[in-house]
PDB file of N, CA and C in Angstrom:
ATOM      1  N   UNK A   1      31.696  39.836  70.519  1.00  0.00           N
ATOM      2  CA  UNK A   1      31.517  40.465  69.244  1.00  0.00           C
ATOM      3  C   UNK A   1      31.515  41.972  69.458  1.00  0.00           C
ATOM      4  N   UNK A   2      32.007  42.282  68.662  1.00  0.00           N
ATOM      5  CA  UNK A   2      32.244  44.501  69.175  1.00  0.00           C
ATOM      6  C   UNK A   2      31.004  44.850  67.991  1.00  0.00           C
ATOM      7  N   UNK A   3      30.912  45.979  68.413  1.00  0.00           N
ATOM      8  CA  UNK A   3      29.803  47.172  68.128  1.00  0.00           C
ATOM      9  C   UNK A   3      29.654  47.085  66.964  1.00  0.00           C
ATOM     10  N   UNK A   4      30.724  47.230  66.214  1.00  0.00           N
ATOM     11  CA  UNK A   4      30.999  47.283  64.835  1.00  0.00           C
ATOM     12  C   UNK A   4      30.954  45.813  63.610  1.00  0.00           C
ATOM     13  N   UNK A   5      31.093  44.767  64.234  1.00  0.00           N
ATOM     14  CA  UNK A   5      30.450  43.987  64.149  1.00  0.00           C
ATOM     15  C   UNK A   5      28.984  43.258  63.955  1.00  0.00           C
ATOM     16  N   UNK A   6      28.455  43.803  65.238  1.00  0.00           N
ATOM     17  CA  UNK A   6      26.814  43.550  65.198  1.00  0.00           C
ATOM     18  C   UNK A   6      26.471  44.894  63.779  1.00  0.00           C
ATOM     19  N   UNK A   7      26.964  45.638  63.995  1.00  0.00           N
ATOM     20  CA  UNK A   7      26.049  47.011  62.976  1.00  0.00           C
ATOM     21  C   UNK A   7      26.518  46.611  61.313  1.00  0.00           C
ATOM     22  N   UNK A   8      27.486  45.614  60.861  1.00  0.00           N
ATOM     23  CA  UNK A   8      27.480  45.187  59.807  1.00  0.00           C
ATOM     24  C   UNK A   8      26.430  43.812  59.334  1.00  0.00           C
ATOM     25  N   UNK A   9      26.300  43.279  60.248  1.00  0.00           N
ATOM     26  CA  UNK A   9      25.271  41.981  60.095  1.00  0.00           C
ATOM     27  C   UNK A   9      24.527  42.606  59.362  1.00  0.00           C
ATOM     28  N   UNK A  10      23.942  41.428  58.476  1.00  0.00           N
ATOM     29  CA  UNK A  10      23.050  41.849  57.624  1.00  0.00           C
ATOM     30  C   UNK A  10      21.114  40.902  58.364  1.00  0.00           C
ATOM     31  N   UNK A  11      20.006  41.485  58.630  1.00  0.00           N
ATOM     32  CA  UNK A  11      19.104  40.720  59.339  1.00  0.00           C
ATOM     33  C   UNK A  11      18.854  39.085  58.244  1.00  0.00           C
ATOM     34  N   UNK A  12      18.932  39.443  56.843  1.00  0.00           N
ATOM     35  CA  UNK A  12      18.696  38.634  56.148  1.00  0.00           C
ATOM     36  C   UNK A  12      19.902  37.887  55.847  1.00  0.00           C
ATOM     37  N   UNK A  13      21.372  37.935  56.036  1.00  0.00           N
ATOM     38  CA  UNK A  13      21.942  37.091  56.249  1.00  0.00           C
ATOM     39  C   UNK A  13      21.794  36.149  57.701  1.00  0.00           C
ATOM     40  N   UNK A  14      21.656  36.906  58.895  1.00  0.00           N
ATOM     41  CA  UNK A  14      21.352  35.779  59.840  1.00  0.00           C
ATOM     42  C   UNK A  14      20.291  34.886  59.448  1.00  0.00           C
ATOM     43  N   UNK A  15      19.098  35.709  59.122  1.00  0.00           N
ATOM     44  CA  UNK A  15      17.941  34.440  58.517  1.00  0.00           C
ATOM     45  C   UNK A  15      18.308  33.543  57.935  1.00  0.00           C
ATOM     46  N   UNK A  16      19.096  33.765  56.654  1.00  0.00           N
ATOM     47  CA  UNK A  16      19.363  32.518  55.988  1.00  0.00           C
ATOM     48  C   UNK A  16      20.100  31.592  57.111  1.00  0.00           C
ATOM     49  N   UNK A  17      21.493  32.045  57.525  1.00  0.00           N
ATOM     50  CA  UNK A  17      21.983  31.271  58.288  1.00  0.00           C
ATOM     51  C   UNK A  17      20.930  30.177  59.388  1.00  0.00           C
ATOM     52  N   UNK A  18      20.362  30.605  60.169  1.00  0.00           N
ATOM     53  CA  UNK A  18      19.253  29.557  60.315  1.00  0.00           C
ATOM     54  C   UNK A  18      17.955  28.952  59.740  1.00  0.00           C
ATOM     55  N   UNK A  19      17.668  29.187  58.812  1.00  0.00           N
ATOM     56  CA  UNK A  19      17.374  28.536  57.882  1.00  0.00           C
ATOM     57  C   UNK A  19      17.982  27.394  57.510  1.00  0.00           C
ATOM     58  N   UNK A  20      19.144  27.928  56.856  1.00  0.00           N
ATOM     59  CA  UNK A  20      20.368  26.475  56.136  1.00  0.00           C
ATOM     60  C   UNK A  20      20.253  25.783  57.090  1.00  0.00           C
ATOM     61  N   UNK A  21      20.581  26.069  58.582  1.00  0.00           N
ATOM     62  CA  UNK A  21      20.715  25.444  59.693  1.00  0.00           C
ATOM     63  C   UNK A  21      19.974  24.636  60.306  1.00  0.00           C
ATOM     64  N   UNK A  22      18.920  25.178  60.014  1.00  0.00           N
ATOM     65  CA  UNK A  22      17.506  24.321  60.379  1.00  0.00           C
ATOM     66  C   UNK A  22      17.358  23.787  59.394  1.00  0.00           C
ATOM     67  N   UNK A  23      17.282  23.366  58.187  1.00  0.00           N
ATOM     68  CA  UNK A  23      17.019  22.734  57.577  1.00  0.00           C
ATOM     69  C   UNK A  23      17.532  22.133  56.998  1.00  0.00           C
ATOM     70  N   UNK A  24      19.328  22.012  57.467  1.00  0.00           N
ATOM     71  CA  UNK A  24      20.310  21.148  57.477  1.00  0.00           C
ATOM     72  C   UNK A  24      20.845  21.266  56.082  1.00  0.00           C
ATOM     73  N   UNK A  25      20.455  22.017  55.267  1.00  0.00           N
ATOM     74  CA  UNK A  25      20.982  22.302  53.977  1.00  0.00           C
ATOM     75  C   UNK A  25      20.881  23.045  53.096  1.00  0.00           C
ATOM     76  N   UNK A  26      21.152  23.745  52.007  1.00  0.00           N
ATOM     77  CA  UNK A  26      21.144  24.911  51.262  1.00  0.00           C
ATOM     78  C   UNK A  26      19.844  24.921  50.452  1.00  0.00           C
ATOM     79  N   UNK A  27      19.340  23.479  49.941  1.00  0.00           N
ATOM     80  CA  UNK A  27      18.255  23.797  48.635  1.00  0.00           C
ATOM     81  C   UNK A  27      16.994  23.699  49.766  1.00  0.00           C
ATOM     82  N   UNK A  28      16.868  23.100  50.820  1.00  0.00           N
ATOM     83  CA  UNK A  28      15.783  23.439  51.707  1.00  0.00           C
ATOM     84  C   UNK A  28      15.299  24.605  51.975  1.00  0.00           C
ATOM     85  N   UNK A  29      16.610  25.258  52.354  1.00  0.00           N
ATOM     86  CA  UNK A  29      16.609  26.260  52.744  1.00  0.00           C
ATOM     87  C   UNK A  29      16.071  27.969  51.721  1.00  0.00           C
ATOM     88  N   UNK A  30      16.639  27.184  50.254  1.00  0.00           N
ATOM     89  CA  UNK A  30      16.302  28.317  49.287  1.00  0.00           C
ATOM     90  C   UNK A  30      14.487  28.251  48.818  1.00  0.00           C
ATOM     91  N   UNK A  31      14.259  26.713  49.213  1.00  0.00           N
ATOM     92  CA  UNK A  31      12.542  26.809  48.921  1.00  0.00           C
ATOM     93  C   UNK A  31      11.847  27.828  50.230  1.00  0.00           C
ATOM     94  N   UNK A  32      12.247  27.541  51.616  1.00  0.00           N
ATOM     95  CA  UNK A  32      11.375  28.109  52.761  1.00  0.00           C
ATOM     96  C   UNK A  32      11.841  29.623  52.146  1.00  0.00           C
ATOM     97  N   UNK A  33      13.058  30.206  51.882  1.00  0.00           N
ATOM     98  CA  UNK A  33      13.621  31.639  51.923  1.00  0.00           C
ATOM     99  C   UNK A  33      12.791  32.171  50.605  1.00  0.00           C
ATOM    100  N   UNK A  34      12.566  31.541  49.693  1.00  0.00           N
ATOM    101  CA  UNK A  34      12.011  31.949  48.206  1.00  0.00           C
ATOM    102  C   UNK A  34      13.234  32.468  47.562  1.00  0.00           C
ATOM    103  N   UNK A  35      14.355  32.544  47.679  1.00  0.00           N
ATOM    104  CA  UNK A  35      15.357  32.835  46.821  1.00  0.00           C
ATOM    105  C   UNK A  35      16.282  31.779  46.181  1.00  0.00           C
ATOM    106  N   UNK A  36      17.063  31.963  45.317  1.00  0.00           N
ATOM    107  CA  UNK A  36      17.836  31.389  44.580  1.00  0.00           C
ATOM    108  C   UNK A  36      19.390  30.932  45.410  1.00  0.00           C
ATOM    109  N   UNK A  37      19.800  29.807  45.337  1.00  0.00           N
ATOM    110  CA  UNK A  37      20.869  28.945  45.619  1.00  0.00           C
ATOM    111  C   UNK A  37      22.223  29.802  45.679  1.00  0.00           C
ATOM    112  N   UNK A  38      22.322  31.007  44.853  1.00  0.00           N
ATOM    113  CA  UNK A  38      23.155  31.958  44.685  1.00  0.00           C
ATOM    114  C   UNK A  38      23.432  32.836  45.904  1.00  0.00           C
ATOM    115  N   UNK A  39      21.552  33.085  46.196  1.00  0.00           N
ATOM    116  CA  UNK A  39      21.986  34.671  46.759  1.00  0.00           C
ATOM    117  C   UNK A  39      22.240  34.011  48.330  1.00  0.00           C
ATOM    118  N   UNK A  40      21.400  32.739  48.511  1.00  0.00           N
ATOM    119  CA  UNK A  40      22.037  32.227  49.999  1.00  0.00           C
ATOM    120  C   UNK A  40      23.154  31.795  50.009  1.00  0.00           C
ATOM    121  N   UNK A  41      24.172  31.226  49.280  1.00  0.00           N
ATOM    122  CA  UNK A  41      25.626  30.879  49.263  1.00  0.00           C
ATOM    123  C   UNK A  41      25.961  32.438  49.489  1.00  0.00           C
ATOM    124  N   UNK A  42      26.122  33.383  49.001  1.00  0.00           N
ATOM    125  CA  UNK A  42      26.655  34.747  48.880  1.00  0.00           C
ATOM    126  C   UNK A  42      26.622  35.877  50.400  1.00  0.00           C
ATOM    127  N   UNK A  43      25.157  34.903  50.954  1.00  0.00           N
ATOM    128  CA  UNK A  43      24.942  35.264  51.996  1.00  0.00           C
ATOM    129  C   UNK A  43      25.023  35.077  53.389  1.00  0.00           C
ATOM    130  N   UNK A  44      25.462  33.790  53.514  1.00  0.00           N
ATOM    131  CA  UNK A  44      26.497  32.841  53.983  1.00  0.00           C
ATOM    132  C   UNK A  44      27.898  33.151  53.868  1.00  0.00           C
ATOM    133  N   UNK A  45      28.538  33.296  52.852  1.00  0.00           N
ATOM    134  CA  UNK A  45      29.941  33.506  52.587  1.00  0.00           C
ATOM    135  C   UNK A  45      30.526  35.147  53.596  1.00  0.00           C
ATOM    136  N   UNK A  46      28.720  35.906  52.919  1.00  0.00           N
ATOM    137  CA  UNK A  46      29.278  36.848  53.566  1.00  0.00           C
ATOM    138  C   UNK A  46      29.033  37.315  55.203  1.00  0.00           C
ATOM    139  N   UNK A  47      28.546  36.591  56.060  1.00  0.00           N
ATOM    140  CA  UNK A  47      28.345  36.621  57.589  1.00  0.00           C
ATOM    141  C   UNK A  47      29.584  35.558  57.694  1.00  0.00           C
ATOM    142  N   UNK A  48      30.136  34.523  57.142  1.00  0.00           N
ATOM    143  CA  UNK A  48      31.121  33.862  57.873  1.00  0.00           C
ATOM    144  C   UNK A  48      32.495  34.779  57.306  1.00  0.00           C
ATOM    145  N   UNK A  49      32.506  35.801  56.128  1.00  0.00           N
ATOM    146  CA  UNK A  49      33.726  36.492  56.262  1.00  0.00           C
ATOM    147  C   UNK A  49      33.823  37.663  57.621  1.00  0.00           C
ATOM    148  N   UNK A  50      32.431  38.174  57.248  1.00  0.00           N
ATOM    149  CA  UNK A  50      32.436  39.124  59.201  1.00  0.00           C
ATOM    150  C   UNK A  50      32.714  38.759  59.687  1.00  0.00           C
ATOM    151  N   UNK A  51      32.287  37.548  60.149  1.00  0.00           N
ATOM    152  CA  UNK A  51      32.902  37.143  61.720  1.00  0.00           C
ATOM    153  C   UNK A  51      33.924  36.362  61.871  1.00  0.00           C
ATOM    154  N   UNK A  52      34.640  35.646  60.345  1.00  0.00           N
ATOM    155  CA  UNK A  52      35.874  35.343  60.231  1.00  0.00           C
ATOM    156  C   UNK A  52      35.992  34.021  60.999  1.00  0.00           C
ATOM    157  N   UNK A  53      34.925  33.007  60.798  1.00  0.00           N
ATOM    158  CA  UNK A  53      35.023  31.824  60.839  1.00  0.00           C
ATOM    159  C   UNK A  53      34.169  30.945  59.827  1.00  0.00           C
ATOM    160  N   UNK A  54      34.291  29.846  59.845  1.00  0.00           N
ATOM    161  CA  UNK A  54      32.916  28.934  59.060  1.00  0.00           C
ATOM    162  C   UNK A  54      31.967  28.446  60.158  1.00  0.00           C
ATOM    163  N   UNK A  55      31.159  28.464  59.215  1.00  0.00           N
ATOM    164  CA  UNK A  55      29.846  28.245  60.852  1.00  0.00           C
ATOM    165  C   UNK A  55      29.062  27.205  59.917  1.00  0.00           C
ATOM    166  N   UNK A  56      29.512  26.751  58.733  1.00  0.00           N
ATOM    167  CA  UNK A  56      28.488  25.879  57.992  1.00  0.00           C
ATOM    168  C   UNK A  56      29.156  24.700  57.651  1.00  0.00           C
ATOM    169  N   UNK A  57      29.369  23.573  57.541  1.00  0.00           N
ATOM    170  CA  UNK A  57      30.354  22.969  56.532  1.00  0.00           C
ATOM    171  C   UNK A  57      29.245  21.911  55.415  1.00  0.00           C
ATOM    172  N   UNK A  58      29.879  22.759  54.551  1.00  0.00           N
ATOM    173  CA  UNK A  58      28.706  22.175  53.501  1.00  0.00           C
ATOM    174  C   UNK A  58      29.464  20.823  52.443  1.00  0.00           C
ATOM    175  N   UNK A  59      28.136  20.393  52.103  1.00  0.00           N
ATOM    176  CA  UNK A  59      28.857  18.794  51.754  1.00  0.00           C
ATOM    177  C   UNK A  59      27.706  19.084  50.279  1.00  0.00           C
ATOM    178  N   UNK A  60      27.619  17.842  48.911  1.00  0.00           N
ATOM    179  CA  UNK A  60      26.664  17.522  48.068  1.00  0.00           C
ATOM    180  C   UNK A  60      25.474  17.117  49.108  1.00  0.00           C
ATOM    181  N   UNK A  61      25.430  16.533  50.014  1.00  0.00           N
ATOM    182  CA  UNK A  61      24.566  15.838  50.669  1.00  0.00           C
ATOM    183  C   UNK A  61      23.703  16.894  51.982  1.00  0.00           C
ATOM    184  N   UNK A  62      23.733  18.415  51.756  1.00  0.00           N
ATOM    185  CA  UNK A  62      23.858  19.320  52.773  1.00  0.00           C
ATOM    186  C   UNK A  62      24.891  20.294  53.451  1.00  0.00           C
ATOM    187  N   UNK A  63      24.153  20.484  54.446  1.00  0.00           N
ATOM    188  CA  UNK A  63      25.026  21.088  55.451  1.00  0.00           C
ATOM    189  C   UNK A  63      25.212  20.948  56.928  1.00  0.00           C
ATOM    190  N   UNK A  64      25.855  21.107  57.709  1.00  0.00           N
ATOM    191  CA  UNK A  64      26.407  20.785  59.409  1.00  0.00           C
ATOM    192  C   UNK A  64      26.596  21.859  59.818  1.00  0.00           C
ATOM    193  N   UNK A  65      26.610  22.186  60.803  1.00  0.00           N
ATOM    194  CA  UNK A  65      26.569  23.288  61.666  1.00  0.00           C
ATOM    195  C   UNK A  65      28.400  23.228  62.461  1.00  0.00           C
ATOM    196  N   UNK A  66      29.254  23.428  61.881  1.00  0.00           N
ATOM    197  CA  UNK A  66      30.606  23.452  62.467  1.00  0.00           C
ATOM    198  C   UNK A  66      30.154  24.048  64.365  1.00  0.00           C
ATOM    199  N   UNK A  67      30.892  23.485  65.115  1.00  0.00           N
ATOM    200  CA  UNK A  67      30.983  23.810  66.322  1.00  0.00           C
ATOM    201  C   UNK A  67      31.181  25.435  66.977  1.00  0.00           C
ATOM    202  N   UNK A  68      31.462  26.346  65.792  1.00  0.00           N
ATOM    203  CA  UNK A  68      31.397  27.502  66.082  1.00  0.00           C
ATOM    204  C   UNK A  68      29.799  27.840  65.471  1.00  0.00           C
ATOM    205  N   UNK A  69      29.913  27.201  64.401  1.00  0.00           N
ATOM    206  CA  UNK A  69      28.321  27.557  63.592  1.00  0.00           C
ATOM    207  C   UNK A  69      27.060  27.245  64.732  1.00  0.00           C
ATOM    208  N   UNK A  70      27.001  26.135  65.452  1.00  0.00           N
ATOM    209  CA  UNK A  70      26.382  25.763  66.693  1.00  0.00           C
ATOM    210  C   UNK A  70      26.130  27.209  67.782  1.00  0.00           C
ATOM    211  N   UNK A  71      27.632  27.549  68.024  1.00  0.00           N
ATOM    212  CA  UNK A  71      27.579  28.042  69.373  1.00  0.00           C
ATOM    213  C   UNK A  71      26.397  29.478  68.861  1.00  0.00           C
ATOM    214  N   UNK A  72      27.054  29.726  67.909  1.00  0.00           N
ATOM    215  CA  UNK A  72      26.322  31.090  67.177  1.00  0.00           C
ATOM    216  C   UNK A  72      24.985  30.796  66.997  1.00  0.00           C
ATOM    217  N   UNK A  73      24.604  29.783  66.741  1.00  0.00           N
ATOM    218  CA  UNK A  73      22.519  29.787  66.233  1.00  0.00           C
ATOM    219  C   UNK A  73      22.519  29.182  67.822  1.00  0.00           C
ATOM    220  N   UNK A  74      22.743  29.306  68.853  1.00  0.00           N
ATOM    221  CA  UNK A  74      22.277  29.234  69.972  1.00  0.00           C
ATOM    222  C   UNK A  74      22.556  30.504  70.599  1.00  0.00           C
TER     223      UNK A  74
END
């Protein structure tokens, strides 16, 4: 990952990202975060356009951690 990269991350987009992750899905995730279903989709969308992969694959039933989404929350 280059310089410029890490200095766009947002701290509260990684949070969410493990969050969702840990808790295997988006509405889990918006009760532990206290925010709305919106601003974590938005916030999500926007750490997997930085780094220009999907790291989530989200279903009605949750979410999965795609094999890049893995390597990254480790």
């Amino acid at each position: 990952m280059s310089q410029k990269q890490e200095q766009q991350m947002d701290i509260e987009e990684l949070r969410t990202f493990v969050e969702v992750a840990d808790a295997k899905g988006v509405t889990k995730a918006t009760r532990r975060l206290g925010v709305s279903k919106s601003i974590v989709s938005r916030r999500l969308a926007r750490l997997e356009q930085d780094l220009d992969v999907q790291l989530l694959a989200r279903t009605t039933h949750g979410a999965a951690l795609t094999e890049a989404g893995a390597t990254f929350r480790d």
